[in-house]
ModelCIF file with pLDDT and N, C-alpha, C, O atoms, coordinates in Angstrom:
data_MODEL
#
_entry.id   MODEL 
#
_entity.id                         1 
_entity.type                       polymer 
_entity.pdbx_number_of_molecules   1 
#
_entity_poly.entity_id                      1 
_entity_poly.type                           'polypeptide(L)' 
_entity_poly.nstd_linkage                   no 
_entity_poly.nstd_monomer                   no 
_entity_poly.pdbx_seq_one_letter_code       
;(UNK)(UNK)(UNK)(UNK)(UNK)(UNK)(UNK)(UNK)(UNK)(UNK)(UNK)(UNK)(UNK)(UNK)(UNK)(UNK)
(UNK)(UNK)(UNK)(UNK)(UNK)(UNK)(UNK)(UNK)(UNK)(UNK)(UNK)(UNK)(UNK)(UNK)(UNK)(UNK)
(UNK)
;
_entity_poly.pdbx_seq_one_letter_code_can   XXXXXXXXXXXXXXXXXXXXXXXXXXXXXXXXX 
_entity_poly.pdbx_strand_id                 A 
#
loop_
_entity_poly_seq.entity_id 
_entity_poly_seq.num 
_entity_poly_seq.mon_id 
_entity_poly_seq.hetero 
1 1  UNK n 
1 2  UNK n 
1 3  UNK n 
1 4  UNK n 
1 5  UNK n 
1 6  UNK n 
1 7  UNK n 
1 8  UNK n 
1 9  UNK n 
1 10 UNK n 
1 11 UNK n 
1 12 UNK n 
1 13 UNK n 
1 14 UNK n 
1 15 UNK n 
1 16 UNK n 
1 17 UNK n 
1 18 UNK n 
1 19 UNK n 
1 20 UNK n 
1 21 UNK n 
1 22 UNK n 
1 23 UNK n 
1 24 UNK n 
1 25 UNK n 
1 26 UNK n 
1 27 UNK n 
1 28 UNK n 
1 29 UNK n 
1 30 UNK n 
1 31 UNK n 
1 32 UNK n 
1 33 UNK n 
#
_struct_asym.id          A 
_struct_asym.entity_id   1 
#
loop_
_ma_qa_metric.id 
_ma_qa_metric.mode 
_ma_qa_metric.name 
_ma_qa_metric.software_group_id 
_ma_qa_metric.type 
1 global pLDDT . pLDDT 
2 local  pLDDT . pLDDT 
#
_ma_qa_metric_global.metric_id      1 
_ma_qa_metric_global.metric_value   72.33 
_ma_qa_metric_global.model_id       1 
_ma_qa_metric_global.ordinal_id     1 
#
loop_
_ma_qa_metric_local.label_asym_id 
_ma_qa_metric_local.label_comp_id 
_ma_qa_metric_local.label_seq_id 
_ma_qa_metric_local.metric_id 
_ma_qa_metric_local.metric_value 
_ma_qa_metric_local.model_id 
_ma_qa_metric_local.ordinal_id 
A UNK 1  2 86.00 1 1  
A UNK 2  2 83.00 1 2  
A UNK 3  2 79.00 1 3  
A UNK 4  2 73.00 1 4  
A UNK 5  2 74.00 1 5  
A UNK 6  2 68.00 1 6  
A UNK 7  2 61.00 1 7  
A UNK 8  2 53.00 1 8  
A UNK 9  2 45.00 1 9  
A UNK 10 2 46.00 1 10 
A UNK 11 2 44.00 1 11 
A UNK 12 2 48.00 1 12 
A UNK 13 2 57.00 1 13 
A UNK 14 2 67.00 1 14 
A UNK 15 2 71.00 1 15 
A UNK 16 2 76.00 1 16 
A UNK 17 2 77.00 1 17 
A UNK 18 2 75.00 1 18 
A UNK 19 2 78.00 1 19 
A UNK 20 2 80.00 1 20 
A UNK 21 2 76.00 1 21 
A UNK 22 2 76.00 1 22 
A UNK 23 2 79.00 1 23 
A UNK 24 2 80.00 1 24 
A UNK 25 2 75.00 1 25 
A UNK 26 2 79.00 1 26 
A UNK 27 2 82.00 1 27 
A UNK 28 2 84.00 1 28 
A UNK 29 2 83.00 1 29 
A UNK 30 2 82.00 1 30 
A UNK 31 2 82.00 1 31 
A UNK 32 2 85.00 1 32 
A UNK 33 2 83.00 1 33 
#
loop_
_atom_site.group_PDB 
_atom_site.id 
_atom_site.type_symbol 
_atom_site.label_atom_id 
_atom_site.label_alt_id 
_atom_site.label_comp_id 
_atom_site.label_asym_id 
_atom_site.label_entity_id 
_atom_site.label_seq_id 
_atom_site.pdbx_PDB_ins_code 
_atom_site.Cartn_x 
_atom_site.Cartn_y 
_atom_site.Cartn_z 
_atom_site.occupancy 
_atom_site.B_iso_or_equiv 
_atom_site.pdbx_formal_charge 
_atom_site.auth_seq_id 
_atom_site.auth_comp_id 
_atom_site.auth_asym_id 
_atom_site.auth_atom_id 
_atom_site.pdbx_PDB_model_num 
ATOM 1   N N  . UNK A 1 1  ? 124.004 -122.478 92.273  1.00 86.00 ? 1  UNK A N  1 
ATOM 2   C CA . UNK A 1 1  ? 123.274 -123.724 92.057  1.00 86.00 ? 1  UNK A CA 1 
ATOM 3   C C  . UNK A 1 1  ? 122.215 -123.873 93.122  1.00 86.00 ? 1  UNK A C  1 
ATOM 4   O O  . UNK A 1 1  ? 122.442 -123.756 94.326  1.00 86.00 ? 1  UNK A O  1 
ATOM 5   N N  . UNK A 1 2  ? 120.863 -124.180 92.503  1.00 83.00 ? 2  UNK A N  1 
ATOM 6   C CA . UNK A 1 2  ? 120.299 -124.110 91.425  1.00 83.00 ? 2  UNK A CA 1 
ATOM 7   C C  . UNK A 1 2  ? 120.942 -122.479 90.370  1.00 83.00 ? 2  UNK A C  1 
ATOM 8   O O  . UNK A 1 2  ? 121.620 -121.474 90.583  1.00 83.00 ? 2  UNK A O  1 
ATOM 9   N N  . UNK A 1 3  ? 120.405 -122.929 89.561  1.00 79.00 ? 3  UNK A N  1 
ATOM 10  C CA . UNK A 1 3  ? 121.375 -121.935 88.577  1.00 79.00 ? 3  UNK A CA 1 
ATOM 11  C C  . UNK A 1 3  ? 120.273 -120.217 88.650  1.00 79.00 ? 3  UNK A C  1 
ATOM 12  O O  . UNK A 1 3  ? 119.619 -119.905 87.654  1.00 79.00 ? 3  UNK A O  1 
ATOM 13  N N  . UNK A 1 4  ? 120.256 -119.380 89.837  1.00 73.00 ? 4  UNK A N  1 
ATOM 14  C CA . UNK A 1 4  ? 119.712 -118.750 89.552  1.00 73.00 ? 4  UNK A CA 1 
ATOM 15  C C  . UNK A 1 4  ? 120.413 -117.205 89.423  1.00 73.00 ? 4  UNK A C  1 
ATOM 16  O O  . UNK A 1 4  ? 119.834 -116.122 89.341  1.00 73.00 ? 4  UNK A O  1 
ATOM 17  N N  . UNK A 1 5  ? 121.973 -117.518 89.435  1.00 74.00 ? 5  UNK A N  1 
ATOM 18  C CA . UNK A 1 5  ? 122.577 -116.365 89.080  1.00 74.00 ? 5  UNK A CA 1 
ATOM 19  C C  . UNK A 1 5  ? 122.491 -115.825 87.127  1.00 74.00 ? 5  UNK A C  1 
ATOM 20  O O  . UNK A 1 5  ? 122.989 -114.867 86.536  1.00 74.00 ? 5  UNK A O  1 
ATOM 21  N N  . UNK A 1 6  ? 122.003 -116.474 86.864  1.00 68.00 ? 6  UNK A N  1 
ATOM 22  C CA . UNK A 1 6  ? 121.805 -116.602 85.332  1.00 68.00 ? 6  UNK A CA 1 
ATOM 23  C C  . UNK A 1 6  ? 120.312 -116.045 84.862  1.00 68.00 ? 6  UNK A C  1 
ATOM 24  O O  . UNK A 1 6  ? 120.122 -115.603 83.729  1.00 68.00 ? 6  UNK A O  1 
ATOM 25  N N  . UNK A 1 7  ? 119.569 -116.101 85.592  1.00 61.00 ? 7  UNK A N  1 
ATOM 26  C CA . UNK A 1 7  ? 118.899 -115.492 85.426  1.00 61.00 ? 7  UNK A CA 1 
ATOM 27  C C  . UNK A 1 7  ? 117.737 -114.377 85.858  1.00 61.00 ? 7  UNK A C  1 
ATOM 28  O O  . UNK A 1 7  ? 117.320 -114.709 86.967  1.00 61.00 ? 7  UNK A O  1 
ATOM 29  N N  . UNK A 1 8  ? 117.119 -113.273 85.423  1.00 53.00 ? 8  UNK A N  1 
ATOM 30  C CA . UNK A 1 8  ? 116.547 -112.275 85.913  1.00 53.00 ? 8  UNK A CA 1 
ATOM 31  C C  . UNK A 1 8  ? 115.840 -112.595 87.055  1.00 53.00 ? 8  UNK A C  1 
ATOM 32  O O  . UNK A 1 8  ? 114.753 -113.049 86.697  1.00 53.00 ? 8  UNK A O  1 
ATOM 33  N N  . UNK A 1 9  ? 115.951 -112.572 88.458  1.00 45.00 ? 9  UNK A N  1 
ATOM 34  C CA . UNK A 1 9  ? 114.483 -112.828 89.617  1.00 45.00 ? 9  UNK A CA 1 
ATOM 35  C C  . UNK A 1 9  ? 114.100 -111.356 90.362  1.00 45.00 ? 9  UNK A C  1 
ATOM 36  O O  . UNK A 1 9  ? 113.119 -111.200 91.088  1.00 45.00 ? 9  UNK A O  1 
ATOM 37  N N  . UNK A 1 10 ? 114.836 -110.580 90.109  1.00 46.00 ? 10 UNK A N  1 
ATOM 38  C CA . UNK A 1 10 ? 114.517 -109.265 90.439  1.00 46.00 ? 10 UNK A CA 1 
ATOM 39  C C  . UNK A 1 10 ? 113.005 -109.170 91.166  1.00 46.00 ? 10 UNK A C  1 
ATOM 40  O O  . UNK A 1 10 ? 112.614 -109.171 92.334  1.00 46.00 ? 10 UNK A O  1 
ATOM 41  N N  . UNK A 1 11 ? 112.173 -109.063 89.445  1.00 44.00 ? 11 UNK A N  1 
ATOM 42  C CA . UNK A 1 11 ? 110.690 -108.527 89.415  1.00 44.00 ? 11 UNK A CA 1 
ATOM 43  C C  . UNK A 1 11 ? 109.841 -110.027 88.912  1.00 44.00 ? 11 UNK A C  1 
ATOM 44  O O  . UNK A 1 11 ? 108.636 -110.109 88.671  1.00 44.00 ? 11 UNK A O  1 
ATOM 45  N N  . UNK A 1 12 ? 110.836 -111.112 88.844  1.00 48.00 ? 12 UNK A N  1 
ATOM 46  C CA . UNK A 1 12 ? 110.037 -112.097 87.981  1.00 48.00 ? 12 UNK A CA 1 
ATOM 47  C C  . UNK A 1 12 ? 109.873 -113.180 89.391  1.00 48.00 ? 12 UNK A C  1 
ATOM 48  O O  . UNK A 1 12 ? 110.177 -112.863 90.541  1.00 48.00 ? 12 UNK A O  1 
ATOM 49  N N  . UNK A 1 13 ? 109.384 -114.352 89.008  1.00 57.00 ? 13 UNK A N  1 
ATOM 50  C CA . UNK A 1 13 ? 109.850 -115.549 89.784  1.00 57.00 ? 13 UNK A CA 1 
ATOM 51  C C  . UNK A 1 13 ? 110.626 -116.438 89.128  1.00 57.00 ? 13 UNK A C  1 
ATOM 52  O O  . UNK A 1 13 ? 110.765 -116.471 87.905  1.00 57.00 ? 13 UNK A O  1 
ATOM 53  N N  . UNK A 1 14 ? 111.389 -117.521 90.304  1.00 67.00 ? 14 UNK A N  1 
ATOM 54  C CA . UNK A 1 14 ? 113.024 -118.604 89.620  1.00 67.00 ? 14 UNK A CA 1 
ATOM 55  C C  . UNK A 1 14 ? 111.647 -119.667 88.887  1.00 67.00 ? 14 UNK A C  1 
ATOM 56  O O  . UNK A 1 14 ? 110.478 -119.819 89.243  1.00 67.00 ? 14 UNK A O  1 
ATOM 57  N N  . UNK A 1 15 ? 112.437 -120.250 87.755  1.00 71.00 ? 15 UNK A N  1 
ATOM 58  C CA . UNK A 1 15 ? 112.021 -121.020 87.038  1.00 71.00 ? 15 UNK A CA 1 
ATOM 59  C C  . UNK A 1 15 ? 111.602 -122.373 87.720  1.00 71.00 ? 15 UNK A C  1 
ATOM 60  O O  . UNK A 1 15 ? 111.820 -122.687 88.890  1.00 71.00 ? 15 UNK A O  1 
ATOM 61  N N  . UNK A 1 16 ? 110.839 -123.246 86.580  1.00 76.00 ? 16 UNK A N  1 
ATOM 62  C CA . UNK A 1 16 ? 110.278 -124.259 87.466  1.00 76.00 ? 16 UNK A CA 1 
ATOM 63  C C  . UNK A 1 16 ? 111.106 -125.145 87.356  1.00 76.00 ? 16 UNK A C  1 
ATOM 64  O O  . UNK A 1 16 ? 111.123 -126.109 88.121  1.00 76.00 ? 16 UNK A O  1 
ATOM 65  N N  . UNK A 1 17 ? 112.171 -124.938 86.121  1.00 77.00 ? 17 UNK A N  1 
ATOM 66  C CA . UNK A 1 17 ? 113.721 -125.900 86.386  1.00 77.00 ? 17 UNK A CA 1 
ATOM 67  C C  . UNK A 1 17 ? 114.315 -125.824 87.430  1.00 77.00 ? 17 UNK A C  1 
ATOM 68  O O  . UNK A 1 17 ? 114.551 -126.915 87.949  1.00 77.00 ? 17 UNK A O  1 
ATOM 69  N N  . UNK A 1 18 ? 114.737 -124.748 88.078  1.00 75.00 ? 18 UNK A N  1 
ATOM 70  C CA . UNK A 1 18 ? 115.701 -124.397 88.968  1.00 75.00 ? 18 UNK A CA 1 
ATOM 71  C C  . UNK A 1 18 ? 114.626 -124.946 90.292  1.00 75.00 ? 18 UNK A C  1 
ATOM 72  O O  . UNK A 1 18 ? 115.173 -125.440 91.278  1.00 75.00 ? 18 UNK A O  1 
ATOM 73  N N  . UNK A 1 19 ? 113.287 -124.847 90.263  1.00 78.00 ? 19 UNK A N  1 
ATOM 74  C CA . UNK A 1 19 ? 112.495 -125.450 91.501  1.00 78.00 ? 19 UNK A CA 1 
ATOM 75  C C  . UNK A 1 19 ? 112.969 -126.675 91.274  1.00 78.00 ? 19 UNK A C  1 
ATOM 76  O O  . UNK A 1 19 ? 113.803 -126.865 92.159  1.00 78.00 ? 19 UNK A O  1 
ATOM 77  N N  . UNK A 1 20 ? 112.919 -127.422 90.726  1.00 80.00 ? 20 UNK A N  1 
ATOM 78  C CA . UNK A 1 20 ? 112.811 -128.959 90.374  1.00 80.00 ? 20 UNK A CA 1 
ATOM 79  C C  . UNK A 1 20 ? 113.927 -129.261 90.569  1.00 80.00 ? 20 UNK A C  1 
ATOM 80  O O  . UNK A 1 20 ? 113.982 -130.389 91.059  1.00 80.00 ? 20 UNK A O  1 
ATOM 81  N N  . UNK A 1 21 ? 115.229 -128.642 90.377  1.00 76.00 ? 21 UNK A N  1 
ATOM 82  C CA . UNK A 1 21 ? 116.372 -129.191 90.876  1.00 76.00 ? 21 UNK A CA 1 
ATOM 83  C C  . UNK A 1 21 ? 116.636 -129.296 92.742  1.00 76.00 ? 21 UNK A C  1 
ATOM 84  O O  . UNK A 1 21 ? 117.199 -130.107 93.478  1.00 76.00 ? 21 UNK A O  1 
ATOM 85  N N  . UNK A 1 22 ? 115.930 -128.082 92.936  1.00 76.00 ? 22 UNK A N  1 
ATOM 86  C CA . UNK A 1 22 ? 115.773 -128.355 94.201  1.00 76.00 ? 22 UNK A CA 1 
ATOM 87  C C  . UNK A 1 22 ? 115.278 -129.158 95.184  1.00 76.00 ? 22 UNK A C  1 
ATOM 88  O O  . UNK A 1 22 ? 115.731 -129.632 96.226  1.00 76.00 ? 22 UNK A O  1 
ATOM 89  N N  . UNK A 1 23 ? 113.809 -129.210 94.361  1.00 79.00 ? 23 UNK A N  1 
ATOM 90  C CA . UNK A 1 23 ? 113.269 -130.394 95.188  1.00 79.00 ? 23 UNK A CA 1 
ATOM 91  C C  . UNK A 1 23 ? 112.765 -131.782 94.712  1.00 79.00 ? 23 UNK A C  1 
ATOM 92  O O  . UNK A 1 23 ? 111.724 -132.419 94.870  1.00 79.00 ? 23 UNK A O  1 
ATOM 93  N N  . UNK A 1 24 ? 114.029 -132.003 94.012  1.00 80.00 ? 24 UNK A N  1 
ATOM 94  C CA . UNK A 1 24 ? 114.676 -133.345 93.894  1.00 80.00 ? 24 UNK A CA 1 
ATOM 95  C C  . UNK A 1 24 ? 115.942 -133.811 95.093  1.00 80.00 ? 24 UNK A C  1 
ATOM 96  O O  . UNK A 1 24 ? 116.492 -134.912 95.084  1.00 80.00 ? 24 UNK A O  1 
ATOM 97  N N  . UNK A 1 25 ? 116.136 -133.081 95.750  1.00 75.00 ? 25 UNK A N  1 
ATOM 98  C CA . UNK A 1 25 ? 117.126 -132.936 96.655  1.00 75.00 ? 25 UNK A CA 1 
ATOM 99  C C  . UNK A 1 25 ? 116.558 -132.664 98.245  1.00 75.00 ? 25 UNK A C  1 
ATOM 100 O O  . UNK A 1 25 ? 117.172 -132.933 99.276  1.00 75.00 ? 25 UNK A O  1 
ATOM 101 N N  . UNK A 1 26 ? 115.531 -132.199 98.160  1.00 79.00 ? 26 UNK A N  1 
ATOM 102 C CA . UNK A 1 26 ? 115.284 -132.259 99.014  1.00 79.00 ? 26 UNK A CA 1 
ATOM 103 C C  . UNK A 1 26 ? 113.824 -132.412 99.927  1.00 79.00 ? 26 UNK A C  1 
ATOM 104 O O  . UNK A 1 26 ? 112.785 -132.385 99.267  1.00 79.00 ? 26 UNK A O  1 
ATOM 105 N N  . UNK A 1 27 ? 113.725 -132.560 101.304 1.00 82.00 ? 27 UNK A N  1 
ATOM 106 C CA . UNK A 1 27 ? 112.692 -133.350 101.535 1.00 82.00 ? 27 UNK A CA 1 
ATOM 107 C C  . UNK A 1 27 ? 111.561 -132.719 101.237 1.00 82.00 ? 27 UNK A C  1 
ATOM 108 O O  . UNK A 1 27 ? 111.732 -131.603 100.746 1.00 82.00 ? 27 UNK A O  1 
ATOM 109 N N  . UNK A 1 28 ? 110.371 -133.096 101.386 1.00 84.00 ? 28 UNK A N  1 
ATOM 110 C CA . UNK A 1 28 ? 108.801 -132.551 101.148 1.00 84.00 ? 28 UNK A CA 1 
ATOM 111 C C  . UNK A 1 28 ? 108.955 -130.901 102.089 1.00 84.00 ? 28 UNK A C  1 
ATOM 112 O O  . UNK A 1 28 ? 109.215 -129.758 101.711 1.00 84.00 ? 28 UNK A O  1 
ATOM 113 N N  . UNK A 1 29 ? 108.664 -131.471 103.360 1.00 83.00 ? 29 UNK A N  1 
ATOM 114 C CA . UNK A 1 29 ? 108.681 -130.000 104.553 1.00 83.00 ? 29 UNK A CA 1 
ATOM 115 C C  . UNK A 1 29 ? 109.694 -129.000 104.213 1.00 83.00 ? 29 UNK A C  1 
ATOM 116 O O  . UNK A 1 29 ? 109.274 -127.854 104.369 1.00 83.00 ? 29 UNK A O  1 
ATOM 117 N N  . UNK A 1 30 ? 111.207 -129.104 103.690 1.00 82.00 ? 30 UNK A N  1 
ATOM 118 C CA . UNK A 1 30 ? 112.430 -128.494 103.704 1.00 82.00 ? 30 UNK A CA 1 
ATOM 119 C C  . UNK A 1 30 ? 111.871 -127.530 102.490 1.00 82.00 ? 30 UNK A C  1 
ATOM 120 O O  . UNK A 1 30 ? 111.815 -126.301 102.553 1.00 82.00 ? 30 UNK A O  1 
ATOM 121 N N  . UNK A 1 31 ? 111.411 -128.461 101.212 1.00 82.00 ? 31 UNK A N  1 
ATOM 122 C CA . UNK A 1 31 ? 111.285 -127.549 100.221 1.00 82.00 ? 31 UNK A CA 1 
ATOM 123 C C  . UNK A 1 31 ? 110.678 -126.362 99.691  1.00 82.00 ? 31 UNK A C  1 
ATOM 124 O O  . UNK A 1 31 ? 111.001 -125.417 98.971  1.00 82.00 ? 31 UNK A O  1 
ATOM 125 N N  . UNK A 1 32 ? 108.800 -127.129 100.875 1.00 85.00 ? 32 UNK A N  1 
ATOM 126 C CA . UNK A 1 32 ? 107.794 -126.343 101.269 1.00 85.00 ? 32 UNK A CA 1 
ATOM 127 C C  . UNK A 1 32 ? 108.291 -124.516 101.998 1.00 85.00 ? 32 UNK A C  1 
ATOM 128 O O  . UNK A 1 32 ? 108.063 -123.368 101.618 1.00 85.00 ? 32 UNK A O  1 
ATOM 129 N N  . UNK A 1 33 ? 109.203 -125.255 103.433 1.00 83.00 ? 33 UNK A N  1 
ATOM 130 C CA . UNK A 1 33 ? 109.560 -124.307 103.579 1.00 83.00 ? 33 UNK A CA 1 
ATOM 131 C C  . UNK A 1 33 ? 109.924 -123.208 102.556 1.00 83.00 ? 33 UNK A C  1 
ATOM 132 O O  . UNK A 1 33 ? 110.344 -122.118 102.944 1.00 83.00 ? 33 UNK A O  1 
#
């Protein structure tokens, strides 16, 4: 969680769901990071 064992990130990039769960959680600078 975010759910990115589910899907391919190998050669791709994590989805903009799995971003968004993240930084709903967390602060501006943390997420940036």
């Amino acid at each position: 969680f975010p759910q990115l064992c589910f899907i391919d990130v190998t050669h791709g990039y994590v989805s903009e769901e799995a971003k968004e769960e993240l930084g709903e959680n967390l602060s501006e600078d943390a997420y940036d990071s």
